[in-house]
Structures are given as structure tokens and as C-alpha cells.
N, C-alpha and C. Protein backbone atom coordinates (compact mmCIF):
# COMPACT_ATOMS: atom_id res chain seq x y z
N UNK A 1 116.09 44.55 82.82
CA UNK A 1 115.98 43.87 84.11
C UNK A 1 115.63 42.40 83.91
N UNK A 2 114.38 42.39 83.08
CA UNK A 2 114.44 40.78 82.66
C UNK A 2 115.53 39.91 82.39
N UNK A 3 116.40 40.49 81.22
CA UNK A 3 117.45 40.10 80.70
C UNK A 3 118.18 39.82 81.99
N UNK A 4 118.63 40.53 83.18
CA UNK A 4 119.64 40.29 84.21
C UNK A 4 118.91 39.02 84.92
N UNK A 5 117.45 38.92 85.30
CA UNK A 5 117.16 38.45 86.07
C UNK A 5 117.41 36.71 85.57
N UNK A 6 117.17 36.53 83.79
CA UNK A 6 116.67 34.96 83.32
C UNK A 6 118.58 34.69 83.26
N UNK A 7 119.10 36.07 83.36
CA UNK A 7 121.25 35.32 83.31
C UNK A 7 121.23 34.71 84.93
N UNK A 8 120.92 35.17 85.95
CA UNK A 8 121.05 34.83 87.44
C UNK A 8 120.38 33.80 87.21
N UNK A 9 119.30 33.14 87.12
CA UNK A 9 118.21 32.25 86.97
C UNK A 9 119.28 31.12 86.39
N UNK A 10 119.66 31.02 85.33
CA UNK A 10 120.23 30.13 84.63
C UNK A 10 122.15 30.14 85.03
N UNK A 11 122.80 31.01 85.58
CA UNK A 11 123.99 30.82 86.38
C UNK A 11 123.30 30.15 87.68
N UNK A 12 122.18 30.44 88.57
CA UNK A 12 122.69 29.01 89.59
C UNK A 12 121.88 28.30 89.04
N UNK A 13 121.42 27.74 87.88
CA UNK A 13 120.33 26.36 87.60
C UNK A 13 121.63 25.54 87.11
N UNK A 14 122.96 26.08 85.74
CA UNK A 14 124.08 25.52 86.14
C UNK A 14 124.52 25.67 87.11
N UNK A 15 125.43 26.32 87.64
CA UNK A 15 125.93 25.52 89.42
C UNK A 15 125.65 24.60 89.85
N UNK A 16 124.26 24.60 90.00
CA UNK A 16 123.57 23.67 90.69
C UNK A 16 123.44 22.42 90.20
N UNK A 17 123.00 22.66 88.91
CA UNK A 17 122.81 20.81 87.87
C UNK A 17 124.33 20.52 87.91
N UNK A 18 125.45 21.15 88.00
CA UNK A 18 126.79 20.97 87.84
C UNK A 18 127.43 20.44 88.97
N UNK A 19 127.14 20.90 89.87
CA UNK A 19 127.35 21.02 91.29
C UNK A 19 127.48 19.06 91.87
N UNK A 20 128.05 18.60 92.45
CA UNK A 20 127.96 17.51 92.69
C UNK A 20 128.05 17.06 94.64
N UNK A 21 127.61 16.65 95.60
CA UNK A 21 127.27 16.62 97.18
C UNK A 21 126.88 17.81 97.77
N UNK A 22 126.49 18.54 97.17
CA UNK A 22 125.79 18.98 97.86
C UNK A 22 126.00 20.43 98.05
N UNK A 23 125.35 21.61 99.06
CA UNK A 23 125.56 22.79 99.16
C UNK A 23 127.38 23.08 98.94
N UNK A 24 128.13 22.94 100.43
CA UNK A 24 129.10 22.85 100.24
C UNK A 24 130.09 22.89 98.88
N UNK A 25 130.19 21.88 98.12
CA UNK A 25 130.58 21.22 97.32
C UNK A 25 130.40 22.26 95.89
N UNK A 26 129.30 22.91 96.23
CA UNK A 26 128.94 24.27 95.16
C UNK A 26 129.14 25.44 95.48
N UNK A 27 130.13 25.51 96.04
CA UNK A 27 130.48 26.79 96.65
C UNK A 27 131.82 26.87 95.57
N UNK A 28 132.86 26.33 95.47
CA UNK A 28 133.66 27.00 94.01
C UNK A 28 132.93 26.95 92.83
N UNK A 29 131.68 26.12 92.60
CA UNK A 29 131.16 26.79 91.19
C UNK A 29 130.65 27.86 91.20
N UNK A 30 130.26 28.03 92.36
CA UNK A 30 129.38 29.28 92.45
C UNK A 30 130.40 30.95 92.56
N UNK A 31 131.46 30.58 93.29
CA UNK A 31 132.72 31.59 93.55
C UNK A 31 133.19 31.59 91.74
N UNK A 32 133.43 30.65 90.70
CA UNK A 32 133.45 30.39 90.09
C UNK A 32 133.06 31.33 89.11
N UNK A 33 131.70 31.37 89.12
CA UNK A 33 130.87 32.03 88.70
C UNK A 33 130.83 33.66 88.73
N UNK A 34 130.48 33.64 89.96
CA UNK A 34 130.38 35.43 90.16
C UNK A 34 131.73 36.18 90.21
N UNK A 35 132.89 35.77 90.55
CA UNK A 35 133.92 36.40 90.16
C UNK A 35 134.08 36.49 88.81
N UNK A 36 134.02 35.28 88.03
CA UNK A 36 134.41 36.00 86.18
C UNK A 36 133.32 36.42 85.59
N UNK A 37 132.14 36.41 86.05
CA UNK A 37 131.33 37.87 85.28
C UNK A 37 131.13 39.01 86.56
N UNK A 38 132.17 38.93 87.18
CA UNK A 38 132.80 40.36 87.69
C UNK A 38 131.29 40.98 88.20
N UNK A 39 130.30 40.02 89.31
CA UNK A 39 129.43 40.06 89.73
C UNK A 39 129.21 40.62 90.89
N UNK A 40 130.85 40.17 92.09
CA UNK A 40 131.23 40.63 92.97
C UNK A 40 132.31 40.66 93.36
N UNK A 41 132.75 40.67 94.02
CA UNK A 41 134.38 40.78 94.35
C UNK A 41 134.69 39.76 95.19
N UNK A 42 135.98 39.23 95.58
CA UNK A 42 136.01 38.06 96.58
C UNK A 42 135.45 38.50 97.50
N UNK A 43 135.72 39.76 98.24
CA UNK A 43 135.47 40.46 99.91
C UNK A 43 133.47 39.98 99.43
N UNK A 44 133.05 40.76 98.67
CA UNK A 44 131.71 40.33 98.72
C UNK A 44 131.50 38.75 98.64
N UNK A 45 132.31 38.57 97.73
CA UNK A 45 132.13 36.56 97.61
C UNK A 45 131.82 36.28 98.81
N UNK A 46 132.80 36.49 99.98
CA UNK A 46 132.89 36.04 101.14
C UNK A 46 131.81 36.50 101.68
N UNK A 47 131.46 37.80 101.89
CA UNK A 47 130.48 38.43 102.98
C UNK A 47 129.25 37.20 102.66
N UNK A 48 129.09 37.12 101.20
CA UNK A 48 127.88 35.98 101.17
C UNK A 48 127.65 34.65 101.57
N UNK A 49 128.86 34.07 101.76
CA UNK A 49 129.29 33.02 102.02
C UNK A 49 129.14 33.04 103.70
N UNK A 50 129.42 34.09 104.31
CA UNK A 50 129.78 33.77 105.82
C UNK A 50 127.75 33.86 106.04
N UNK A 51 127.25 34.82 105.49
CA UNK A 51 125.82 34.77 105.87
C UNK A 51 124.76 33.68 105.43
N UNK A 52 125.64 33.11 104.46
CA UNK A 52 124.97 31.56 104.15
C UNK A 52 125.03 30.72 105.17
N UNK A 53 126.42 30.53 105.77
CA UNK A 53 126.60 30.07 106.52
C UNK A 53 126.34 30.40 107.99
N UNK A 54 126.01 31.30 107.98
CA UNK A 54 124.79 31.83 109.33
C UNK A 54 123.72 31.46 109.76
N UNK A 55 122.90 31.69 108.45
CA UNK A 55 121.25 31.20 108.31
C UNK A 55 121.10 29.26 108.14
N UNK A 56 120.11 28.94 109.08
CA UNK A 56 119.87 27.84 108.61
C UNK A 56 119.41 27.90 107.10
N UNK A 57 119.47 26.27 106.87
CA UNK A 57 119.18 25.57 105.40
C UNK A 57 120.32 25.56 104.47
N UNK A 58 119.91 25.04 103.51
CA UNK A 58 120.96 24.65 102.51
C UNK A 58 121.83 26.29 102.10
N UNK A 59 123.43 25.96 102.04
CA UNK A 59 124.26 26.98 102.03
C UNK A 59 123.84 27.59 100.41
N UNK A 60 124.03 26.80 99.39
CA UNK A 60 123.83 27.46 97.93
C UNK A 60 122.71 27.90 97.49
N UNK A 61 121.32 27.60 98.41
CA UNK A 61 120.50 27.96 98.04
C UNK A 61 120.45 29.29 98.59
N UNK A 62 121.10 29.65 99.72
CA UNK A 62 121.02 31.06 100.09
C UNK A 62 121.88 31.94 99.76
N UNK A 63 123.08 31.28 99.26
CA UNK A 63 124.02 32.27 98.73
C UNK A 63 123.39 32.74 97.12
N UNK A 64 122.55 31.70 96.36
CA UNK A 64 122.29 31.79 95.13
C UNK A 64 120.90 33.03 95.19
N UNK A 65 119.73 32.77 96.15
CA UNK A 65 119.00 34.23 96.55
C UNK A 65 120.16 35.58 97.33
N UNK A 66 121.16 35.19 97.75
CA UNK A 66 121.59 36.67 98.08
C UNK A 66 121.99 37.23 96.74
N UNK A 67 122.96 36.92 96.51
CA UNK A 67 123.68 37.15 94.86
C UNK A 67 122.71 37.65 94.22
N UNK A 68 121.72 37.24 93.66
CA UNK A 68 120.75 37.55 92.50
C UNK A 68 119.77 38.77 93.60
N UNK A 69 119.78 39.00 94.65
CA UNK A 69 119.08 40.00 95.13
C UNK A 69 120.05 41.25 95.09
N UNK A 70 121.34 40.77 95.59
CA UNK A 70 121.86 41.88 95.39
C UNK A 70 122.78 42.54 94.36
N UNK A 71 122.19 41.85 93.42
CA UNK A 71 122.04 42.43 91.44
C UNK A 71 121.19 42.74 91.44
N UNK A 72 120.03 42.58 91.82
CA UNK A 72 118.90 42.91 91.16
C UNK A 72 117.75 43.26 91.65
N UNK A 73 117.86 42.94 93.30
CA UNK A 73 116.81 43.23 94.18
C UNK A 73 115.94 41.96 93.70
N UNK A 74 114.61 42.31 94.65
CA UNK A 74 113.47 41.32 94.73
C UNK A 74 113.03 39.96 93.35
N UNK A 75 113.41 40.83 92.55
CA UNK A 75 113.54 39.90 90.78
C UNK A 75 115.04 38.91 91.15
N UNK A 76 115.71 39.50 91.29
CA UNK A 76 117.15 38.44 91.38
C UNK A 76 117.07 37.97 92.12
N UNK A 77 116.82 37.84 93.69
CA UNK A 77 116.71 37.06 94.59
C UNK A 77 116.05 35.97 94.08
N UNK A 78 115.02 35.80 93.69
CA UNK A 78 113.88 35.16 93.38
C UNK A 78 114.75 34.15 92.31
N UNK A 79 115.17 34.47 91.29
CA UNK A 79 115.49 34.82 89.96
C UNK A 79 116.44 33.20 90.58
N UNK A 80 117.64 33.45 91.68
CA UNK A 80 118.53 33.04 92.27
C UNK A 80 117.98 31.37 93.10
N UNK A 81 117.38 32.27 93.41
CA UNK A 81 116.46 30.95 94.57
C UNK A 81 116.32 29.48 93.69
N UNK A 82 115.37 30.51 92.51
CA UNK A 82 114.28 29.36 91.67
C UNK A 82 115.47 28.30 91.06
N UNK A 83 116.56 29.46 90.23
CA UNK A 83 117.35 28.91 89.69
C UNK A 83 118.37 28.04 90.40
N UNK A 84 118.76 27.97 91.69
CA UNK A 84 119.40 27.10 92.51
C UNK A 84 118.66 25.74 93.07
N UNK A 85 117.04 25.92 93.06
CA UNK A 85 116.45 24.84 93.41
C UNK A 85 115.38 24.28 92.72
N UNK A 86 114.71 24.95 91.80
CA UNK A 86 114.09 24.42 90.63
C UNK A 86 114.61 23.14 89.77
N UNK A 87 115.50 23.48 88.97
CA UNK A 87 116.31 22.65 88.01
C UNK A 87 116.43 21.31 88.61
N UNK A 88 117.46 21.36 90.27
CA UNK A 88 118.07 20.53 90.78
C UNK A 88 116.52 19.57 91.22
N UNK A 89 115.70 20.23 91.84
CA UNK A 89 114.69 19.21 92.05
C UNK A 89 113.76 18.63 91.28
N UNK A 90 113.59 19.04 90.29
CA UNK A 90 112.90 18.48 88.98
C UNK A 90 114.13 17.04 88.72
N UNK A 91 115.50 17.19 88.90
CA UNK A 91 115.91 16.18 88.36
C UNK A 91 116.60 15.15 89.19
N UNK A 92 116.37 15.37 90.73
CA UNK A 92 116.61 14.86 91.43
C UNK A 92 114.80 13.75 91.93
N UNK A 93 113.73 14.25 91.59
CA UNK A 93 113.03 13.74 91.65
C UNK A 93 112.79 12.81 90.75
N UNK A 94 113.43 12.94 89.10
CA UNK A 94 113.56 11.95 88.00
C UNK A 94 114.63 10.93 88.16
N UNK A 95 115.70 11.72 88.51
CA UNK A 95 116.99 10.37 89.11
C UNK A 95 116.43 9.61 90.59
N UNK A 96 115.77 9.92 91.54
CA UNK A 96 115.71 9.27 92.65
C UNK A 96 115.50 7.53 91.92
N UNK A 97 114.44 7.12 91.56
CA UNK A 97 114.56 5.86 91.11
C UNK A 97 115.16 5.15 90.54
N UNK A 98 115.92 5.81 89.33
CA UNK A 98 116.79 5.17 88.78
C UNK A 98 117.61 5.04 89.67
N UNK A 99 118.14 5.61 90.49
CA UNK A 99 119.64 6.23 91.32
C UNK A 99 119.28 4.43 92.19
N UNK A 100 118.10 4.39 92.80
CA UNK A 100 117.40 3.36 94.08
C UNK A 100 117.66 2.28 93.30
N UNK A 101 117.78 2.00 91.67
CA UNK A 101 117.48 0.91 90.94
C UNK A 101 118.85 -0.12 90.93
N UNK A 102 119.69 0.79 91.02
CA UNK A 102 121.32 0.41 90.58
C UNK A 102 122.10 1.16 92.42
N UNK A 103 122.19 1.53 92.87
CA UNK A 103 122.85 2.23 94.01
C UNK A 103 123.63 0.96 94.68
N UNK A 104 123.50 0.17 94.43
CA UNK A 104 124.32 -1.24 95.24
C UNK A 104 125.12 -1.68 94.07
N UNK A 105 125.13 -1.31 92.81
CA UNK A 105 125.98 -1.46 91.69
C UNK A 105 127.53 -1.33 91.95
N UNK A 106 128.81 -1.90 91.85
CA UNK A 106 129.77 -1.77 92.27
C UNK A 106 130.39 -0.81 91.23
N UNK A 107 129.65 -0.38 90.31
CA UNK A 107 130.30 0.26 89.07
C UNK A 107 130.03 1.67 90.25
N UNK A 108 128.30 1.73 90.35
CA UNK A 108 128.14 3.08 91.04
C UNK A 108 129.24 3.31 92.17
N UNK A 109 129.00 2.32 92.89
CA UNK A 109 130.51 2.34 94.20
C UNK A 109 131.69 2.86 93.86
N UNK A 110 131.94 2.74 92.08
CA UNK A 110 133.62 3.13 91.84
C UNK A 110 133.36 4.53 91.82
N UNK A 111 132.62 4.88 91.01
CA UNK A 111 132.31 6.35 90.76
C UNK A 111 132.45 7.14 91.85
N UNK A 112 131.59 6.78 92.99
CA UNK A 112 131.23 7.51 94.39
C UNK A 112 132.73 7.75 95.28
N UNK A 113 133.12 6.40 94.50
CA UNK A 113 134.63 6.62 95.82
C UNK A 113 135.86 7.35 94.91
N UNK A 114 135.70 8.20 94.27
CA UNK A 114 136.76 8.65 92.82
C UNK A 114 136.11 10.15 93.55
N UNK A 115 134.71 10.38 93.40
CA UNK A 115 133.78 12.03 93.45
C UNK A 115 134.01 12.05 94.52
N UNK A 116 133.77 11.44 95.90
CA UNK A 116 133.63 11.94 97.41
C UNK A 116 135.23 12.85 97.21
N UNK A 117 136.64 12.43 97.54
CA UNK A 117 137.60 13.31 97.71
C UNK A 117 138.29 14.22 96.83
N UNK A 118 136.92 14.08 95.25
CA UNK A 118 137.59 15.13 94.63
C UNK A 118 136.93 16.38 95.08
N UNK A 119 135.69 15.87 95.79
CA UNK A 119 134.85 17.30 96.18
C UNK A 119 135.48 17.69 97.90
N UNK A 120 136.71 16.91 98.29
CA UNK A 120 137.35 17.77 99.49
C UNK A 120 137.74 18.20 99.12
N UNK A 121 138.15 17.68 98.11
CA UNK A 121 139.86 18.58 97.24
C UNK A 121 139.13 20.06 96.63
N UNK A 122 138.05 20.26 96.01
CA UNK A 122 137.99 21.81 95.54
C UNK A 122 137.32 22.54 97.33
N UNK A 123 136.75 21.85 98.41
CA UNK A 123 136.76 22.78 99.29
C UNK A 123 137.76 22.93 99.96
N UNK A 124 139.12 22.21 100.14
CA UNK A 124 140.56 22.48 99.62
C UNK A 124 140.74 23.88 99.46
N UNK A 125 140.47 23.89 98.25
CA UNK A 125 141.11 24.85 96.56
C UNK A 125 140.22 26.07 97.42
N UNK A 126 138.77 25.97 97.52
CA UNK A 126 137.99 27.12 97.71
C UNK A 126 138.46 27.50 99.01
N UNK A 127 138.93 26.97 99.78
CA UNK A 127 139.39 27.78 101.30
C UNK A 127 141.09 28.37 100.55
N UNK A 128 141.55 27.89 100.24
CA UNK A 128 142.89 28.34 100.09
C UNK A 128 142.92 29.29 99.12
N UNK A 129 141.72 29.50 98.40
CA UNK A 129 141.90 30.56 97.25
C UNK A 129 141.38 31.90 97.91
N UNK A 130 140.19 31.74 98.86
CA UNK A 130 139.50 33.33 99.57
C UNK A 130 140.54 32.98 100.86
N UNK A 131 141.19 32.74 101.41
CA UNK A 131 142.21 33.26 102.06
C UNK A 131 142.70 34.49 102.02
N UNK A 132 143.25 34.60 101.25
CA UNK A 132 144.17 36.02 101.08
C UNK A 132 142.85 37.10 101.28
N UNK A 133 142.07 36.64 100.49
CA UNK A 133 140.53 37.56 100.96
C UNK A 133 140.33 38.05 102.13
N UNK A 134 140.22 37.06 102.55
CA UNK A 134 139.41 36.78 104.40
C UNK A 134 140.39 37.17 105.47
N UNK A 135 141.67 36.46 105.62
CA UNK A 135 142.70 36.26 106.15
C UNK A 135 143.85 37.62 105.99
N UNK A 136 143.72 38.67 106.28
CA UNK A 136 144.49 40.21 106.07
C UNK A 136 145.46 40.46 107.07
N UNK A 137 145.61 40.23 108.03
CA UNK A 137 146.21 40.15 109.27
C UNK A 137 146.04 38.88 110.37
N UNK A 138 146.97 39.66 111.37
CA UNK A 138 147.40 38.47 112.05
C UNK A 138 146.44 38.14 113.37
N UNK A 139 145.54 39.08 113.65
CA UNK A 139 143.89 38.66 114.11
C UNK A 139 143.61 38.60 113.34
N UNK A 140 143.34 38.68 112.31
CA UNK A 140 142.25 37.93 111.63
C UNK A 140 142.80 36.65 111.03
N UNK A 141 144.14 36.25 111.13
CA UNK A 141 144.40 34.59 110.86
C UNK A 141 144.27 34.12 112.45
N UNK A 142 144.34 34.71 113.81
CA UNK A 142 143.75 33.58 114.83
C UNK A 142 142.44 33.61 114.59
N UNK A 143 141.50 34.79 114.38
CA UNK A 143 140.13 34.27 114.23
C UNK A 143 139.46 32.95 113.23
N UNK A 144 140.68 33.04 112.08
CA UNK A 144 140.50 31.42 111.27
C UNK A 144 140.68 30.74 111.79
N UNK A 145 142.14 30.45 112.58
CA UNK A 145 142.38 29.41 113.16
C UNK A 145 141.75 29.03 114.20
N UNK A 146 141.19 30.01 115.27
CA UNK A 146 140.37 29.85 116.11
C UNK A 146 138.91 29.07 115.73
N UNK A 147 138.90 29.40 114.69
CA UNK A 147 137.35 28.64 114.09
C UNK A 147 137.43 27.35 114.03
N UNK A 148 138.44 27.36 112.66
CA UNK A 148 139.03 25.95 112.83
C UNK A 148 139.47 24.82 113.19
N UNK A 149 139.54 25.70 114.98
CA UNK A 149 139.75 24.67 116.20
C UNK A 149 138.74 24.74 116.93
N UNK A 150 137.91 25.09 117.27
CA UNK A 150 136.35 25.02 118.11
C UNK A 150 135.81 24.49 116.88
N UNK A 151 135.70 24.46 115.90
CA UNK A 151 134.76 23.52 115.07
C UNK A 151 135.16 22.16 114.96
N UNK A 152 136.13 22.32 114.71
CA UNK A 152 136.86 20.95 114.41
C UNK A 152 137.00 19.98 115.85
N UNK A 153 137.97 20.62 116.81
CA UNK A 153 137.75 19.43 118.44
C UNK A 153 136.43 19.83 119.27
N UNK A 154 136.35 21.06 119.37
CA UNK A 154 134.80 21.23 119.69
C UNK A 154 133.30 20.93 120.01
N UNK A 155 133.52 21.09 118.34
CA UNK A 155 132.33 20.53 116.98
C UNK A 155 131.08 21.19 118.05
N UNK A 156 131.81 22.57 117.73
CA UNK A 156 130.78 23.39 118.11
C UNK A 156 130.13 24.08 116.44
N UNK A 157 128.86 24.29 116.87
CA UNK A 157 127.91 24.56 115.68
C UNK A 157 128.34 26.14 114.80
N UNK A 158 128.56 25.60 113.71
CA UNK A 158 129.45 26.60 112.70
C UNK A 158 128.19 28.18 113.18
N UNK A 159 127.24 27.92 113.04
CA UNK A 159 126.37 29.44 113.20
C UNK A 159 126.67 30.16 114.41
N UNK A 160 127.43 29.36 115.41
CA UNK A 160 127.30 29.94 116.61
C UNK A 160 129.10 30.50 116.65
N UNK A 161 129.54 29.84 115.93
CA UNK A 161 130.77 30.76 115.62
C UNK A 161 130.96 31.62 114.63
N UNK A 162 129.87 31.76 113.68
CA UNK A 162 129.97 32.90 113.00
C UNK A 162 129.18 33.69 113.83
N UNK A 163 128.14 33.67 114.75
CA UNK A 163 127.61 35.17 115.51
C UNK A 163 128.46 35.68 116.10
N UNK A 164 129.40 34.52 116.87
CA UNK A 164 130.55 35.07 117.77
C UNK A 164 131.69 35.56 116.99
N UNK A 165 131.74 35.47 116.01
CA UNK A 165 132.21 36.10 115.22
C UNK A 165 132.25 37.54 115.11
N UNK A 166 131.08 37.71 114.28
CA UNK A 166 130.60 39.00 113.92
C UNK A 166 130.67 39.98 115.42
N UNK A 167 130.05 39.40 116.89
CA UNK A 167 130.34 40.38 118.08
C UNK A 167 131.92 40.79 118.22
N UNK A 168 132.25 39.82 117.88
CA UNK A 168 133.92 39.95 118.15
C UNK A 168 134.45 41.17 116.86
N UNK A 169 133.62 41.23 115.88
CA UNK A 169 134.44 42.13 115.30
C UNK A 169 133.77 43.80 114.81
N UNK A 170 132.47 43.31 115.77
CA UNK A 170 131.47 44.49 116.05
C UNK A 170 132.54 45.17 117.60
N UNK A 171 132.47 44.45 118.12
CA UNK A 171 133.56 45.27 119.58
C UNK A 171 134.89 45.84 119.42
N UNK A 172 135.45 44.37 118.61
CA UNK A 172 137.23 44.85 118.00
C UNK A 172 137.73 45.91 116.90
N UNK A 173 136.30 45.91 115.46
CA UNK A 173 137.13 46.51 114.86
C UNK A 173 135.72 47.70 114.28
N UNK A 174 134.51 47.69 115.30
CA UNK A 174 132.95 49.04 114.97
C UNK A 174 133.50 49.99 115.42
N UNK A 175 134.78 50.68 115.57
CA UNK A 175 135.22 51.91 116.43
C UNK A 175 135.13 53.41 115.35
């Protein structure tokens, strides 16, 4: 159990040190991850993903305690948590100054404007890859698209379309 708990611990402490803007943005390392050590399956990938995205706070930090809880129970959760936000804040508290020292640097500026649309581009990649997952039929591609359009012209609050979600498919498909 130890042994499982310090592998979860150290899969999201990479993700996370790897990980670049943010929750979001660590969501294919993290899909990444638990699919090739065959941790969970996409359908589970997803189930974790939509309840991340349910709960307030940061998305990877809660997908990284579900995952490791549900390997391992109360040790993995934990295991998950520490390892998704430990690492990252130990070295986000060592870079903050340096980062404040140079941040008006035009070198930093090149960098930032190269990383911002490579990290649309893998949430891109990560929607178009759990598709086939998520997306099984033809209600369940208006319920994407439906999302996709109340969030998007809307900009109605993603949690409140995943509850309405879940009623919609507690009525349509709990029979």
C-alpha cells in the first residue's frame, strides 16, 4: 500500500511541476498519465474530470485527490492531493521573486506568447481525444453541444451546467 500510495504521490507532483497555466492546462498530463498505467479507463477519466469540474477550487487538485482515493482510498487521496499541491507550491513560492525580478523582460514576453496557445492547443487535443468517450450518441452530442453553447454565449457558470447535467441524465437515462 505504501508502495501504491509514494507512485500516486509522485505521478501528480510530476503533472503538476510539468504542468504549465494552470489546472486546466493539466488535464492531458494528467489523462496522460492514468490511462498508460492503465489506472482508469477514459469513461472513468471522464467521470473524474466532470466532478472536478463540479466542485469548486482548482480542477487538478481535485481530480489528483479523486484518482489516488480511488486506488487507494484515504492513503491515495491524500497521497494525490499532497502530490498535486505540495511540490507545485514549494516552487512556486521559490520562483515568485525571481519570476517579479525579470516578468517585464521581453525575452520572458517571447516565451509566454509561444506557451499561452500551445496550452489551447492540447485542451484542443484533450477535448477531441475523450470525445469518442463522452460523446456515444446523438443526445449525448446535443448535450455537448448544448454545453458548449450556454457556456460559451451564455457564460453561464460551468458547475451549474454540469448539475443540470447530471438531473438531465438522472430523469433521461435512471430508468
Amino acid at each position: 500500500m505504501l508502495g501504491q500510495t509514494w507512485e500516486i504521490f509522485l505521478t501528480f507532483s510530476k503533472v503538476n511541476l510539468l504542468g504549465y497555466g494552470g489546472g486546466p492546462s493539466i488535464i492531458p498530463l494528467i489523462k496522460a498519465e492514468v490511462i498508460e498505467k492503465r489506472w482508469m479507463t477514459e469513461t472513468d477519466f471522464l467521470d473524474s474530470l466532470a466532478l472536478g469540474n463540479a466542485l469548486p477550487g482548482p480542477i487538478a487538485t481535485k481530480m489528483s485527490a479523486y484518482i489516488g482515493y480511488k486506488l487507494a482510498g484515504v492513503p491515495g487521496g491524500v497521497a494525490g492531493l499532497l502530490g498535486a499541491a505540495l511540490p507545485t507550491a514549494i516552487l512556486m513560492l521559490a520562483l515568485a521573486a525571481a519570476f517579479f525580478a525579470v516578468k517585464d523582460s521581453p525575452r520572458v514576453g517571447a516565451i509566454l506568447k509561444a506557451v499561452r496557445p500551445a496550452i489551447v492547443g492540447l485542451l484542443v487535443w484533450t477535448a477531441w481525444d475523450l470525445a469518442p468517450s463522452g460523446v456515444k450518441s446523438w443526445d449525448t452530442l446535443i448535450i455537448a453541444v448544448a454545453t458548449f453553447l450556454v457556456v460559451s454565449f451564455l457564460k453561464l457558470n460551468p458547475a451549474i451546467v454540469i448539475v443540470s447535467a447530471a438531473v438531465i441524465g438522472f430523469f433521461l437515462y435512471g430508468r
